[in-house]
Protein backbone atom coordinates (compact mmCIF):
# COMPACT_ATOMS: atom_id res chain seq x y z
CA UNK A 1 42.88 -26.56 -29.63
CA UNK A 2 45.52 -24.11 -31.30
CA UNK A 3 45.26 -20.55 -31.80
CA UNK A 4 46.35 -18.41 -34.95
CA UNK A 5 45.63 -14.51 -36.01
CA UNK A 6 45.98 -13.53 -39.50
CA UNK A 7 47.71 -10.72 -39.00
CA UNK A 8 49.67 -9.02 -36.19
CA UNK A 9 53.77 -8.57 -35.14
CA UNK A 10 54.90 -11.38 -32.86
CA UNK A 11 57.38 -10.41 -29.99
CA UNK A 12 59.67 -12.66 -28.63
CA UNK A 13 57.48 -14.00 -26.04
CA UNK A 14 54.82 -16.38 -27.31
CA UNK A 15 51.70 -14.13 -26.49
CA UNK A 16 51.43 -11.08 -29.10
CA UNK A 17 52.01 -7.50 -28.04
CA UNK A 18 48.82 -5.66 -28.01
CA UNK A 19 48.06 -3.77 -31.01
CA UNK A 20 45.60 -0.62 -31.16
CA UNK A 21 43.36 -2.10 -34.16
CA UNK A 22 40.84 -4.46 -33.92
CA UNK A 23 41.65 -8.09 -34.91
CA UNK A 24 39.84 -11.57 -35.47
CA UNK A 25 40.73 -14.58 -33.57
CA UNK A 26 40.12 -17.95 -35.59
CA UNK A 27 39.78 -21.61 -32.85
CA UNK A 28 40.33 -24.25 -35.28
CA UNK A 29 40.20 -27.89 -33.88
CA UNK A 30 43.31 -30.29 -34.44
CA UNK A 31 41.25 -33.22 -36.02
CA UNK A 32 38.23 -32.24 -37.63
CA UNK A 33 39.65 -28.54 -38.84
CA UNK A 34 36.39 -27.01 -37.58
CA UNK A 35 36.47 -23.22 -36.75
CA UNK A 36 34.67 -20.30 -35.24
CA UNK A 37 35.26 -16.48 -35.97
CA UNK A 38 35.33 -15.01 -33.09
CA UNK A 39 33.67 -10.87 -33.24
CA UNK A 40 36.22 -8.31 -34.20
CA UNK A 41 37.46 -6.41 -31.77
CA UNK A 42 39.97 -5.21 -28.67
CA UNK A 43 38.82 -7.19 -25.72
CA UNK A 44 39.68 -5.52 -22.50
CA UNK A 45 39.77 -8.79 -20.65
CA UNK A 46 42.26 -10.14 -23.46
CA UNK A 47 45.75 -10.02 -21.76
CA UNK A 48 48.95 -9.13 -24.01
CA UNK A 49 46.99 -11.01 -27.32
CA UNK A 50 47.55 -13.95 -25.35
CA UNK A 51 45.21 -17.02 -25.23
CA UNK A 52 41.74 -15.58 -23.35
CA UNK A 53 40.95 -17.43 -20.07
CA UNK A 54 38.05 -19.31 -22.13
CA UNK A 55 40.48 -20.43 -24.79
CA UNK A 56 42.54 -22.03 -21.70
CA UNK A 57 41.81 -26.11 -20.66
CA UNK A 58 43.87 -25.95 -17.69
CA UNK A 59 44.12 -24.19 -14.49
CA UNK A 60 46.99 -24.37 -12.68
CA UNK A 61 47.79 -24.13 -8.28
CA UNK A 62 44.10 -23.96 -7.58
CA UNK A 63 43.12 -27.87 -7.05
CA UNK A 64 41.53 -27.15 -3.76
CA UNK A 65 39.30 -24.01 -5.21
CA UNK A 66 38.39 -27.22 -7.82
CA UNK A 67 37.38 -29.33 -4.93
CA UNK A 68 35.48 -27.11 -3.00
CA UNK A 69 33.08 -26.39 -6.01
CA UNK A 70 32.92 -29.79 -7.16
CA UNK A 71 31.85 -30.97 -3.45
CA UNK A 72 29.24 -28.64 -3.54
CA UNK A 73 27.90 -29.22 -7.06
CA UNK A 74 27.84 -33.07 -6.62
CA UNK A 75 26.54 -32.57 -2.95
CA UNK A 76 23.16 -30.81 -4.61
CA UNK A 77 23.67 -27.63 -2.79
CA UNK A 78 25.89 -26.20 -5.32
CA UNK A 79 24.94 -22.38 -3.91
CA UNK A 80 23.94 -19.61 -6.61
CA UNK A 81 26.53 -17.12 -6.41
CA UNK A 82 30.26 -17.18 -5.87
CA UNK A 83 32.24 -14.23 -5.41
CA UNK A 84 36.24 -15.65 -6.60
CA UNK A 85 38.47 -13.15 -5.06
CA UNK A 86 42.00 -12.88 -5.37
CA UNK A 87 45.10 -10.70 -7.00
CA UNK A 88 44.95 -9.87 -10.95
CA UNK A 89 46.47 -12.67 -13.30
CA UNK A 90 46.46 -15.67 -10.90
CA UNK A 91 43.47 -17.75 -12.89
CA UNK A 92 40.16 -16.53 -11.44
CA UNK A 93 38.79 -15.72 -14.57
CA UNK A 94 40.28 -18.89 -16.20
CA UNK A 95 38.60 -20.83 -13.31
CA UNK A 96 35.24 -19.40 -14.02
CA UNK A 97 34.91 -20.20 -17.21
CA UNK A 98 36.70 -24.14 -16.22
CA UNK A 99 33.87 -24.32 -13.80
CA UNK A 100 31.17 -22.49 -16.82
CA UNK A 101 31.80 -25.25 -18.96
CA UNK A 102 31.34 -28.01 -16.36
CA UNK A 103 28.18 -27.07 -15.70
CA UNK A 104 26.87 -26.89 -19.07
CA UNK A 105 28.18 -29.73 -19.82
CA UNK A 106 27.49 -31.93 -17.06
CA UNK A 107 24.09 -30.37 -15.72
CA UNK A 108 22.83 -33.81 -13.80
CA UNK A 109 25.61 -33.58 -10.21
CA UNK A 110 24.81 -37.11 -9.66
CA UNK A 111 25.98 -38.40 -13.31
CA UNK A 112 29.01 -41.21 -13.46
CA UNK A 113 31.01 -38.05 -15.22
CA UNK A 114 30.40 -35.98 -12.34
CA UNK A 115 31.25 -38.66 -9.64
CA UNK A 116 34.23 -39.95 -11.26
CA UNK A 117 35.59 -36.10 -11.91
CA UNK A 118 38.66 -35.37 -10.08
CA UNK A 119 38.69 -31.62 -11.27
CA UNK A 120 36.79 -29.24 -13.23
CA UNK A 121 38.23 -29.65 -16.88
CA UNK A 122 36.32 -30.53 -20.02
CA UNK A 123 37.66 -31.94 -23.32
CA UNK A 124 38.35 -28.68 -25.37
CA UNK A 125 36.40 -30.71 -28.21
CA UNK A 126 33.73 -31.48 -26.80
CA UNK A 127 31.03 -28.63 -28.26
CA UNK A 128 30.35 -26.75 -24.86
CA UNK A 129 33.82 -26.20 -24.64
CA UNK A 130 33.86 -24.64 -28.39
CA UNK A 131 30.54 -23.03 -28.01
CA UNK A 132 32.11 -21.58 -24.59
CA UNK A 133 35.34 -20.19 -26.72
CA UNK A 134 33.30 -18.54 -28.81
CA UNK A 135 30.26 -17.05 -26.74
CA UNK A 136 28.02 -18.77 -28.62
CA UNK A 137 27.13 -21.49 -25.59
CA UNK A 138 22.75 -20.09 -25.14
CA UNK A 139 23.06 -20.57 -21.41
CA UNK A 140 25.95 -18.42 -20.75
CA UNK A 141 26.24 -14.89 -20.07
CA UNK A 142 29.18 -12.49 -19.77
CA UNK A 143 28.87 -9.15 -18.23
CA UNK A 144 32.72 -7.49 -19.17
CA UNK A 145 33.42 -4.52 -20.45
CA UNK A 146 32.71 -3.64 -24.05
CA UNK A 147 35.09 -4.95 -26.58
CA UNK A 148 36.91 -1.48 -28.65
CA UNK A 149 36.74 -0.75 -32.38
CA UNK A 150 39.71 0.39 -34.69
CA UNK A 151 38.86 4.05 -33.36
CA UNK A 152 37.78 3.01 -29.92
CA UNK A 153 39.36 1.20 -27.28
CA UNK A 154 36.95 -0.55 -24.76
CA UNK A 155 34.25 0.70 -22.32
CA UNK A 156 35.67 2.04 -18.91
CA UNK A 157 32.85 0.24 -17.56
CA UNK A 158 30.57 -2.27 -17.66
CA UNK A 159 27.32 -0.36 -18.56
CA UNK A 160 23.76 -0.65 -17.10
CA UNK A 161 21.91 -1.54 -20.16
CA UNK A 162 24.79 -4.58 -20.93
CA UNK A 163 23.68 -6.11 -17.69
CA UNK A 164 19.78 -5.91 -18.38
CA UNK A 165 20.10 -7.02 -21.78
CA UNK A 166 22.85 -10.03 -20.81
CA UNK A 167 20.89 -11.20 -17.32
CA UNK A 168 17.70 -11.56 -19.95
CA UNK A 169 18.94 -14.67 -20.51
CA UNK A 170 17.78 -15.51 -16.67
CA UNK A 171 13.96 -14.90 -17.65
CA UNK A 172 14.44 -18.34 -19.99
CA UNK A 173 14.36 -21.57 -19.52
CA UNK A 174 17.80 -23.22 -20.11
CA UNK A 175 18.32 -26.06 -22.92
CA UNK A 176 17.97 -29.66 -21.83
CA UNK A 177 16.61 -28.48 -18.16
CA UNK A 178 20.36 -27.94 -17.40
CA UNK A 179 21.83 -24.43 -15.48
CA UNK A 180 21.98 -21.19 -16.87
CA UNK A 181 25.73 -19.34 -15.80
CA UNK A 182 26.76 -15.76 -15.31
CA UNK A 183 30.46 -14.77 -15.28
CA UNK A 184 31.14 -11.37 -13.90
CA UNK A 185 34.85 -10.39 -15.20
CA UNK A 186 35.20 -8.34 -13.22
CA UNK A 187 32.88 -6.52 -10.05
CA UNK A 188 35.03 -4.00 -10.13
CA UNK A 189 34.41 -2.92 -14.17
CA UNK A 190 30.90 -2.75 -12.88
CA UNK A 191 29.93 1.13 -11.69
CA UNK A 192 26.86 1.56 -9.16
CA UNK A 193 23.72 1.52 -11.81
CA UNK A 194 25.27 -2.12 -13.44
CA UNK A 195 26.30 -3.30 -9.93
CA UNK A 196 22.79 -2.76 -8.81
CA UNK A 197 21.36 -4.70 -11.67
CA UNK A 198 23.30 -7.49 -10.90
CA UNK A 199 21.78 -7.77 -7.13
CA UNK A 200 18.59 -7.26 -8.35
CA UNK A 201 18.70 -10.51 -10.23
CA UNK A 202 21.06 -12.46 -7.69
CA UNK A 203 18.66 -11.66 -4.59
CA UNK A 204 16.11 -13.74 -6.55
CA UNK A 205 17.56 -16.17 -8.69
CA UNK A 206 16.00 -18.24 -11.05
CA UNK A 207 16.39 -22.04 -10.31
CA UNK A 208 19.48 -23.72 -11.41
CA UNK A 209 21.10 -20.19 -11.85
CA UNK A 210 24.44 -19.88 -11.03
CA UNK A 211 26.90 -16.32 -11.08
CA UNK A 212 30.74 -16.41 -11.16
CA UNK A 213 32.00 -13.35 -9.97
CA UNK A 214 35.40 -12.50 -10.47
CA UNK A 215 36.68 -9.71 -7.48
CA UNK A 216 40.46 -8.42 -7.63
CA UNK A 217 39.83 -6.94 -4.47
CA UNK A 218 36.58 -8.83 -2.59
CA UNK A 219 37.02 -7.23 0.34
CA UNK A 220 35.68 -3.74 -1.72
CA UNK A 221 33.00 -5.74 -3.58
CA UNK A 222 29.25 -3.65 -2.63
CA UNK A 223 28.64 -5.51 1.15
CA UNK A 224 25.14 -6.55 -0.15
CA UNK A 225 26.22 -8.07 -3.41
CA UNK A 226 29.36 -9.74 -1.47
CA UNK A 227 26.75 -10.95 1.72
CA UNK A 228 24.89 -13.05 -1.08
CA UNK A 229 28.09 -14.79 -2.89
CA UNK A 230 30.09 -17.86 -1.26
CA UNK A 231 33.44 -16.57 -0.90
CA UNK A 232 36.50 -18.42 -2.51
CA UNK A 233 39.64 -16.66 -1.92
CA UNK A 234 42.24 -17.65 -4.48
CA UNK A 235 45.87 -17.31 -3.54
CA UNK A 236 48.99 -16.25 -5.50
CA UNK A 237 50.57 -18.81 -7.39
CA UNK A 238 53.79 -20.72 -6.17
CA UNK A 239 56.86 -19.78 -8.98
CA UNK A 240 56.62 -23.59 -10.06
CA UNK A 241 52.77 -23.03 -11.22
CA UNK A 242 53.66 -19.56 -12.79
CA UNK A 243 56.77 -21.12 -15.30
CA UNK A 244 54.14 -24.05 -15.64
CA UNK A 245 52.03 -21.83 -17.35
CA UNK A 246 54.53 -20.05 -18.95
CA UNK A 247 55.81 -22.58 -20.60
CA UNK A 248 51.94 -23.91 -21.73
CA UNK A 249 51.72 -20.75 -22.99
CA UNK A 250 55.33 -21.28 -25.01
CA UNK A 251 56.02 -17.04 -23.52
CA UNK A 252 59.37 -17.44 -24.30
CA UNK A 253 62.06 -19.42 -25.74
CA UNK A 254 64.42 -18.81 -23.09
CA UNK A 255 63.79 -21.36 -19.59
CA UNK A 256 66.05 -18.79 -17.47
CA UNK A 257 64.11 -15.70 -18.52
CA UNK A 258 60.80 -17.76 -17.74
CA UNK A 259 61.94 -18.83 -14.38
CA UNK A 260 63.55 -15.43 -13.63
CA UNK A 261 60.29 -13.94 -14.16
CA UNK A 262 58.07 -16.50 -12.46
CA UNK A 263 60.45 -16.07 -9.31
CA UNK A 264 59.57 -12.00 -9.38
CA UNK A 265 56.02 -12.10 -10.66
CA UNK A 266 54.47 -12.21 -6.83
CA UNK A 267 52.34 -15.36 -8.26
CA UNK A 268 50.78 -13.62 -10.73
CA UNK A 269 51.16 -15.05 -14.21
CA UNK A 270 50.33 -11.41 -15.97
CA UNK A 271 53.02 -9.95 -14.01
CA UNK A 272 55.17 -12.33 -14.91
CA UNK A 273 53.93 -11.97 -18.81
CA UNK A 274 54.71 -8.18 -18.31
CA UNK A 275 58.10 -8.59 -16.85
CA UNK A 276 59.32 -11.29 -19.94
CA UNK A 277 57.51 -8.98 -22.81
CA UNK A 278 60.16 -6.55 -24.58
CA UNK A 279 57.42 -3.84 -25.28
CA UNK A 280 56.40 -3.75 -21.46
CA UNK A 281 59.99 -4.14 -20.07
CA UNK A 282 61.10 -0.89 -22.14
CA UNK A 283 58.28 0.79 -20.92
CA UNK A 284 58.87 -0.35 -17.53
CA UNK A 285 62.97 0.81 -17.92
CA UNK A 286 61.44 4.01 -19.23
CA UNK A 287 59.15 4.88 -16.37
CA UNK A 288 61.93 3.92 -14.05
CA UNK A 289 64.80 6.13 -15.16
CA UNK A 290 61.97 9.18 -15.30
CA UNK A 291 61.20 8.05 -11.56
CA UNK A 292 65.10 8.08 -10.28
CA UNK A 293 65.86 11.51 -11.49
CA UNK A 294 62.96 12.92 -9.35
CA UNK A 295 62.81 15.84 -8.60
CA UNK A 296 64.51 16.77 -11.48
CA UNK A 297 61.79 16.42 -15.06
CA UNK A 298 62.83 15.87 -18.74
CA UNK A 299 59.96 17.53 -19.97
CA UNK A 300 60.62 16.10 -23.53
CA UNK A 301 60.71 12.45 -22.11
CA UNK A 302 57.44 13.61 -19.93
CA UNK A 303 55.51 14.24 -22.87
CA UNK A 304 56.66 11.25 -24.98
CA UNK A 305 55.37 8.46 -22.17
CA UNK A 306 51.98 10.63 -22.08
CA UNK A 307 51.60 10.71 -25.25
CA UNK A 308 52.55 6.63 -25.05
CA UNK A 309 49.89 6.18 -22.49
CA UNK A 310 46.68 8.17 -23.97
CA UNK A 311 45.27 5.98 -26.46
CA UNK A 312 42.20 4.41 -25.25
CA UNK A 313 43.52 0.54 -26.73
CA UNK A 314 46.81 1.26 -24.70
CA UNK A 315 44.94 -0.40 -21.61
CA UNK A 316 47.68 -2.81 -20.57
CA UNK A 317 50.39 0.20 -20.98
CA UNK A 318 48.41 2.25 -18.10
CA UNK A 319 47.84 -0.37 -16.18
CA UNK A 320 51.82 -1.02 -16.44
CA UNK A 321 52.59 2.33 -15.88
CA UNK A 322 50.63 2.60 -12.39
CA UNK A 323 52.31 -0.71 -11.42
CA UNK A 324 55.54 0.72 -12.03
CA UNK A 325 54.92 3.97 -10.00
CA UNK A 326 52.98 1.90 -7.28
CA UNK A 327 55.68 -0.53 -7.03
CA UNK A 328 58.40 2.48 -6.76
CA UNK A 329 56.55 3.94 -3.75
CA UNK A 330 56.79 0.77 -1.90
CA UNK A 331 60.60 0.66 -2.66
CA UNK A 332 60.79 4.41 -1.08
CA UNK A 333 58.96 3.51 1.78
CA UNK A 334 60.55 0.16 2.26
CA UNK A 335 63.79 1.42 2.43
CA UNK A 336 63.31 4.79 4.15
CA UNK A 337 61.16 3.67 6.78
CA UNK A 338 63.97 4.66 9.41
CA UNK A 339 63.60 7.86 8.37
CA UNK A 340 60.38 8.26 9.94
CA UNK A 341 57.02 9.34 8.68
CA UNK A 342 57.31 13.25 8.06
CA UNK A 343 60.22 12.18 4.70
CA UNK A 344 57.63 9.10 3.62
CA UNK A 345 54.24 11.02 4.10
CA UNK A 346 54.43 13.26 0.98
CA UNK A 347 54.92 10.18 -1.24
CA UNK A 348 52.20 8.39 0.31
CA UNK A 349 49.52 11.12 -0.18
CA UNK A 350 50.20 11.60 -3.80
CA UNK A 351 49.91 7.83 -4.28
CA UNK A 352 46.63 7.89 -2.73
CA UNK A 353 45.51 11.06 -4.63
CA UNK A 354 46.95 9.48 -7.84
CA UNK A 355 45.07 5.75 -7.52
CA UNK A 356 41.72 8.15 -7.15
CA UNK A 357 42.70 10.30 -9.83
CA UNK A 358 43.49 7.03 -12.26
CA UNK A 359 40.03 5.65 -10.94
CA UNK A 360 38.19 8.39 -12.37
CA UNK A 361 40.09 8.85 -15.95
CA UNK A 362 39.25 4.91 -16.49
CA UNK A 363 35.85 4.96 -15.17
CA UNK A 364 34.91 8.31 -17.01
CA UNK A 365 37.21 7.67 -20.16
CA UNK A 366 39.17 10.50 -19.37
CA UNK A 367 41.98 11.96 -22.09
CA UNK A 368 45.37 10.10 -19.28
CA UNK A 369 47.57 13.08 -20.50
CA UNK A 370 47.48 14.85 -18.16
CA UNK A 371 46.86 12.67 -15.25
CA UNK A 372 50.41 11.72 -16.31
CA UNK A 373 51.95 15.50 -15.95
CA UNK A 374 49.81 15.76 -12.80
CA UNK A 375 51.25 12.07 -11.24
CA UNK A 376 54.74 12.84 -12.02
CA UNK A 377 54.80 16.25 -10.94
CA UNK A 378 53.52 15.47 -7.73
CA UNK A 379 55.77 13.19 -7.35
CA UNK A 380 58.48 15.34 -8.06
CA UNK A 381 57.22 17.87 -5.50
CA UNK A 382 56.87 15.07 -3.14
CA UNK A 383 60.51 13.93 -3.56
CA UNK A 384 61.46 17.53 -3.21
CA UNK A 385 59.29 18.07 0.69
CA UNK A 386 60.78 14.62 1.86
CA UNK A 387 64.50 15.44 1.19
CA UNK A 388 63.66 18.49 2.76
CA UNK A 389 61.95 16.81 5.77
């Protein structure tokens, strides 16, 4: 499979930066030219314009979470509901939709495809795989948040309605007596009326049902809708894996950059993305040089990153920004630790006040404006009571 857009700026890593209009993706197979127009639209799941984890045929450093679920699909007790925990950007998503496609495609566990199967991949031509890229397969669901418009960036959440309407699907019988498959991408995009929907139907499942619940923190996931999931805990990625993917994804011309960044990206693949995309490394540099002067504000600079950071498509920017602060606290603490708790303590309760605060402006679609003056103000404060500490 290759992927093409008709329009849009490409940066110097391979992956596009994101762009606040809606666009429209076009799959087109090598050999027979076919293609499917996928809806128009900013996906929130869509990372950097990059390939989207049901457009990917591999998976990469998770053989062993490919084994387990084979083992138990070819054993007939393949159980209904797996909750696949694990840090942002190391391939959960990517390996529910591997394992999606398997199923649809290979319904019968004790079939010569199955047995012989040494992992989880199907041939991207083969027409679950394309019906799969385009979420057009009948027997597959996706409850994610609501792709934006031009005006409108995408849902904070993953409403209650989207899950009725989606898990409807569940009240069917699936084609050719094969399963019917929920991904969940992510629990935590779900709020408490969705998330209650969801254990409705996966207390009582329908036979040959099966839910793929991606978790970026499982250990948070509601305790009755994590007591009815088989866990599979999916670890960072070794820097090998993260350049391997890198490079599938062509990110960047340069091998040192892609290795630098695979080295620093924690095993996380859209870490490493951010750290190799111009855009997000400016904005990174940016945040940065506003964080070092603290206490001291450039209220000019202040209001430019807000202003950056409001617009509802700038998704990936926000997220960037708290990783930035976040990952600035830890370097504070880190390195002050000898100072003892009374000079570390400010910072640490304005971190915790600020991951609530961002909680709330994403869940309730909030203008970010000023939860940025607020952040970086406290911070600032902060700074100020633990010099003076």
């Amino acid at each position: 499979m290759r992927w093409r857009r008709r329009s849009g700026r490409q940066s110097s890593s391979g992956c596009r930066s994101p762009k606040p209009r809606a666009q429209r993706w076009i799959c087109q197979n090598r050999r027979s030219g076919d293609r499917v127009s996928l809806p128009d639209g900013i996906e929130a799941d869509r990372f950097l314009d990059c390939p989207h984890p049901r457009e990917q045929a591999d998976l990469f450093g998770h053989a062993a979470a490919e084994t387990a679920f084979l083992d138990a699909f070819r054993s007939g007790r393949l159980h209904h509901a797996w909750l696949i925990g694990g840090p942002q950007g190391i391939g959960k998503a990517t390996f529910a939709y591997r394992a999606a496609r398997f199923l649809l495609a290979n319904p019968d566990p004790s079939a010569p495809a199955v047995v012989r199967a040494v992992d989880l991949r199907v041939d991207p031509d083969n027409p679950v795989a394309r019906k799969v890229a385009a979420l057009s397969h009948p027997d597959l669901v996706v409850l994610r948040r609501t792709p934006g418009t031009d005006k409108k960036g995408p849902s904070a959440s993953i409403p209650i309605d989207a899950v009725r309407r989606a898990l409807a699907v569940f009240g069917t019988t699936a084609g050719a007596g094969g399963y019917r498959v929920a991904i969940v991408d992510s629990v935590e995009d779900l709020n408490a009326a969705s998330a209650n929907a969801l254990l409705k139907v996966v207390e009582e499942p329908p036979p040959r049902s099966v839910f793929l619940i991606v978790a970026h923190a499982p250990g948070r996931t509601m305790a009755t809708l994590r007591s009815r999931c088989r866990k599979m805990i999916m670890r960072p990625l070794g820097p090998d894996d993260v350049a391997a993917v890198l490079a599938k994804l062509d990110a960047h011309s340069d091998s040192t950059a892609v290795r630098q960044a695979a080295a620093m990206a924690d095993g996380s693949v859209r870490t490493a993305l951010r750290l190799i995309d111009p855009d997000v490394s400016a904005l990174v540099e940016r945040v940065r040089r506003m964080l070092a002067r603290l206490p001291d504000e450039d209220v000019s600079d202040l209001y430019g990153l807000a202003d950056q950071l409001s617009g509802r498509a700038d998704d990936e920017r926000f997220a960037t920004f708290l990783t930035t602060v976040g990952d600035w606290i830890g370097e504070r603490v880190h390195t002050e630790a000898a100072a003892g708790a009374s000079r570390l303590a400010p910072l640490v309760e304005v971190w915790d006040k600020g991951l609530r605060a961002a909680r709330d402006v994403q869940v309730l679609n909030l203008d970010r404006r000023p939860f940025v003056f607020s952040l970086i103000g406290d911070l600032a404060e902060a700074v100020r009571r633990s010099s003076a500490a």
